[in-house]
C-alpha atoms as a PDB file:
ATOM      1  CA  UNK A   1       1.387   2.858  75.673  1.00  0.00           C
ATOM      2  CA  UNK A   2       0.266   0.467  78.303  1.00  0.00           C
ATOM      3  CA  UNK A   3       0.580  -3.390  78.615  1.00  0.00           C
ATOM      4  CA  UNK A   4      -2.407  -5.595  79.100  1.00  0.00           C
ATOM      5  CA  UNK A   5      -2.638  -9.329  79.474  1.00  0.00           C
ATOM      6  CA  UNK A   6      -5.623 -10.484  80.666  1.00  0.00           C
ATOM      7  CA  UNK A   7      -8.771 -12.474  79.266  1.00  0.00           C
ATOM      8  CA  UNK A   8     -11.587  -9.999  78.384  1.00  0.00           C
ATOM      9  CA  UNK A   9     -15.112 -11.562  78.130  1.00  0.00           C
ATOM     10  CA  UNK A  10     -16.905  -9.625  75.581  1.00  0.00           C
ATOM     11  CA  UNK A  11     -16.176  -6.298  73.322  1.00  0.00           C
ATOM     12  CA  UNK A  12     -14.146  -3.324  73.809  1.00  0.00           C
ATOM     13  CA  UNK A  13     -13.265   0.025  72.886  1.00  0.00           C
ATOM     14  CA  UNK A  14     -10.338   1.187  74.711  1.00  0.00           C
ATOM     15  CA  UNK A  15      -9.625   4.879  74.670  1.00  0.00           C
ATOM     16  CA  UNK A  16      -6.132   4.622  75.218  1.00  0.00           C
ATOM     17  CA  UNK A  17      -2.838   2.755  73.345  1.00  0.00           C
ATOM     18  CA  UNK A  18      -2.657  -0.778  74.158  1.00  0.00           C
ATOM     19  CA  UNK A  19      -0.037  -3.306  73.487  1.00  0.00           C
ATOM     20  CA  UNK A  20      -2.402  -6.676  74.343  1.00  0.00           C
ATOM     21  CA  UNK A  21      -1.281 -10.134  74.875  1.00  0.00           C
ATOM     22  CA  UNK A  22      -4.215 -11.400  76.663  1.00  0.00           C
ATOM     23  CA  UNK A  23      -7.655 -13.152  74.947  1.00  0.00           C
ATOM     24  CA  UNK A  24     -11.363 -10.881  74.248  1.00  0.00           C
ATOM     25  CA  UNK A  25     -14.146 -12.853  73.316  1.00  0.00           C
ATOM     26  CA  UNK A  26     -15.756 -10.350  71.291  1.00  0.00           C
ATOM     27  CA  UNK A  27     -15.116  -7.263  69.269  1.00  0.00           C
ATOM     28  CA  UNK A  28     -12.044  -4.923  69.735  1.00  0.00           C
ATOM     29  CA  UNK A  29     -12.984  -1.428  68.181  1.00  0.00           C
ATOM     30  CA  UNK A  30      -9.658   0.939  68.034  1.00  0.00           C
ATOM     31  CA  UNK A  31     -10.822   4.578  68.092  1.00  0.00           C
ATOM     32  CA  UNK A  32      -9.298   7.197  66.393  1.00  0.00           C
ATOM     33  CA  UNK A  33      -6.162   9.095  67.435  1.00  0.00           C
ATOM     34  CA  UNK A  34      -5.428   5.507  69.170  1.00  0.00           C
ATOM     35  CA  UNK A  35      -2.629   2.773  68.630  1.00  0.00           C
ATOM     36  CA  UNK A  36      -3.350  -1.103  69.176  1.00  0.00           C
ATOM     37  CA  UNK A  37      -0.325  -3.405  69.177  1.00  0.00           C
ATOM     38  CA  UNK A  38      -2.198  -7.274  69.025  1.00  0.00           C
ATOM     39  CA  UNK A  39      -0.382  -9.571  70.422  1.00  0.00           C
ATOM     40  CA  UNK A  40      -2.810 -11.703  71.589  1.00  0.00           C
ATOM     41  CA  UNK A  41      -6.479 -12.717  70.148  1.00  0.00           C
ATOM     42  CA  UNK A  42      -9.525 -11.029  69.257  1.00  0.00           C
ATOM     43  CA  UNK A  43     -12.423 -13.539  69.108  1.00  0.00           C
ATOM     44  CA  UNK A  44     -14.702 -11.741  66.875  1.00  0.00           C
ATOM     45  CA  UNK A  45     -13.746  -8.423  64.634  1.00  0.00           C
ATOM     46  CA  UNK A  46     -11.079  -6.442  65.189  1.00  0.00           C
ATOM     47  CA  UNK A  47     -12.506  -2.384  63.734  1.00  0.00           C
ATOM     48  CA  UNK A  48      -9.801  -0.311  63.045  1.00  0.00           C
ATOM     49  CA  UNK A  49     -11.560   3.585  63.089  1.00  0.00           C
ATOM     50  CA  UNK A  50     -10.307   6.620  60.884  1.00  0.00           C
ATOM     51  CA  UNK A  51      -7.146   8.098  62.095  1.00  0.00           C
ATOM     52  CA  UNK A  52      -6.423   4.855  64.265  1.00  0.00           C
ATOM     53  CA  UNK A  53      -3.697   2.450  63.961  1.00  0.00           C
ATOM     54  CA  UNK A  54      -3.599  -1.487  64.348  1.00  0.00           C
ATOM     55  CA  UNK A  55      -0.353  -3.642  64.170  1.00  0.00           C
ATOM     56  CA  UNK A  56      -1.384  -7.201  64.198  1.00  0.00           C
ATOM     57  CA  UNK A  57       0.911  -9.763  65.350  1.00  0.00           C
ATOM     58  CA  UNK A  58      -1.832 -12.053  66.724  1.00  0.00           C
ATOM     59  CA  UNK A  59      -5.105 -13.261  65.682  1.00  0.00           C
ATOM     60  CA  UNK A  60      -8.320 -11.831  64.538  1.00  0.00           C
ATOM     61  CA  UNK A  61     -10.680 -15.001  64.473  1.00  0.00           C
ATOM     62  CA  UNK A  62     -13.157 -12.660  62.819  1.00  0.00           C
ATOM     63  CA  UNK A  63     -13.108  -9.781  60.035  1.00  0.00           C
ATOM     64  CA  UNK A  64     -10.768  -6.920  60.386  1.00  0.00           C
ATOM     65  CA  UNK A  65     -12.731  -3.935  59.244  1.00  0.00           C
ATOM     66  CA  UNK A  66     -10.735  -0.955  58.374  1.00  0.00           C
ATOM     67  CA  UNK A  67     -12.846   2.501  58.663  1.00  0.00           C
ATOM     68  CA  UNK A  68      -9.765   4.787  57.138  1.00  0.00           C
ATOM     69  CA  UNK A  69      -7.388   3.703  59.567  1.00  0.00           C
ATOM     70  CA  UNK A  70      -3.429   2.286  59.411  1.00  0.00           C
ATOM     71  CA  UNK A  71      -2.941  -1.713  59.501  1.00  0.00           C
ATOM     72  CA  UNK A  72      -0.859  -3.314  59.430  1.00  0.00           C
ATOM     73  CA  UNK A  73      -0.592  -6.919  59.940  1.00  0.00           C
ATOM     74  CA  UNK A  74       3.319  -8.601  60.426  1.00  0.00           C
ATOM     75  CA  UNK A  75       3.101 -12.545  61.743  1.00  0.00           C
ATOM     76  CA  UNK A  76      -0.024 -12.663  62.464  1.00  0.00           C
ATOM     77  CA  UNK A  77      -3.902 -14.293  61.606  1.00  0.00           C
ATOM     78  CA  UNK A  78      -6.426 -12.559  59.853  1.00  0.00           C
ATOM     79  CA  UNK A  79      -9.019 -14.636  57.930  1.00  0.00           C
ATOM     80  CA  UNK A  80     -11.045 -12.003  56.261  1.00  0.00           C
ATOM     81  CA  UNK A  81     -11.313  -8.180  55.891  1.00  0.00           C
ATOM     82  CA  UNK A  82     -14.244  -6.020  55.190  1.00  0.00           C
ATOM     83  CA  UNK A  83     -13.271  -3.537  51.984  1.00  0.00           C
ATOM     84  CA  UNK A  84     -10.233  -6.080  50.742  1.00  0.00           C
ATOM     85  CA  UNK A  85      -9.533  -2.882  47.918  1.00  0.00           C
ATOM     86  CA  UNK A  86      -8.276  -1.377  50.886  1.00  0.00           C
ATOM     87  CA  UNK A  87      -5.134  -3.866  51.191  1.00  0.00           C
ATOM     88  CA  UNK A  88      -1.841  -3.644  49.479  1.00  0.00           C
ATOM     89  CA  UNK A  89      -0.640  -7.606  49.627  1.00  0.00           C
ATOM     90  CA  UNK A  90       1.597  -7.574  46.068  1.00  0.00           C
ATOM     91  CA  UNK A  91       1.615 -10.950  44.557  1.00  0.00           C
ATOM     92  CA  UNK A  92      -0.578 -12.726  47.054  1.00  0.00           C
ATOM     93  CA  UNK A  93      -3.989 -12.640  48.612  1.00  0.00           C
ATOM     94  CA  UNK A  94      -4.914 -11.899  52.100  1.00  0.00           C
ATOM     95  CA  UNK A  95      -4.619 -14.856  54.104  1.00  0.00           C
ATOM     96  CA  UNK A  96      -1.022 -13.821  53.702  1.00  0.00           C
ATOM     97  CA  UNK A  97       0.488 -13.497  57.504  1.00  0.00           C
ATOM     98  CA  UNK A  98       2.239  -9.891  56.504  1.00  0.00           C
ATOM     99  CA  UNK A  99      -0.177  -7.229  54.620  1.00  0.00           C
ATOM    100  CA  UNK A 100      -0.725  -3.747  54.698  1.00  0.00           C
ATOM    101  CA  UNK A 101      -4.359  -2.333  54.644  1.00  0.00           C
ATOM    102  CA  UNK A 102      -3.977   1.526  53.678  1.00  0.00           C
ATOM    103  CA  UNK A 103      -6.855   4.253  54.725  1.00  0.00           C
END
C-alpha cells in the first residue's frame, strides 16, 4: 500500500492501494480488487466499485456510492450515501461517524 499526501485538483481513479492524507477536489473512484484507506478529504463523491474496499477515516463532502464494494467508515464524515439499504448502522442513521455499508 502506498502513502500519499498531496492536494489533487480534480477526480481520480487510482489503480493501486492508497492510504491518502492529502485533499482532491473532485471524485475519488476505488476500482475493484483495490484498497483505499481515507485519511484525508474527498471534495465531491467518494465510488466505492464491486470487489473494492474503502475505510473512511476522513471526509467525503459528497455521496459515498457503494457499487458492491466493502466500507467501512470508523471516525470519519460522510453526509449521504447512494443505496442507504446497503448500510448496516444498528440503532442510528447514517450521519453516524462509524457505519458499515455491506456489498
Amino acid at each position: 500500500m502506498d502513502d500519499l499526501d498531496t492536494f489533487i485538483e480534480g477526480s481520480i481513479e487510482l489503480p493501486r492501494d492508497v492510504r491518502f492524507y492529502g485533499a482532491i477536489t473532485g471524485n475519488w473512484i476505488v476500482p475493484s480488487g483495490h484498497r483505499l484507506e481515507l485519511f484525508g478529504t474527498v471534495g465531491r463523491n467518494l465510488v466505492v466499485e464491486e470487489g473494492a474496499t474503502a475505510i473512511v477515516y476522513g471526509i467525503v463532502h459528497g455521496t459515498l456510492v457503494n457499487n458492491g464494494g466493502t466500507v467501512l467508515v470508523e471516525g470519519g464524515s460522510v453526509p449521504r450515501v447512494e443505496n442507504r439499504h446497503n448500510v448496516e448502522a444498528p440503532g442510528s442513521d447514517v450521519s453516524r461517524t462509524s457505519w458499515k455499508v455491506r456489498s
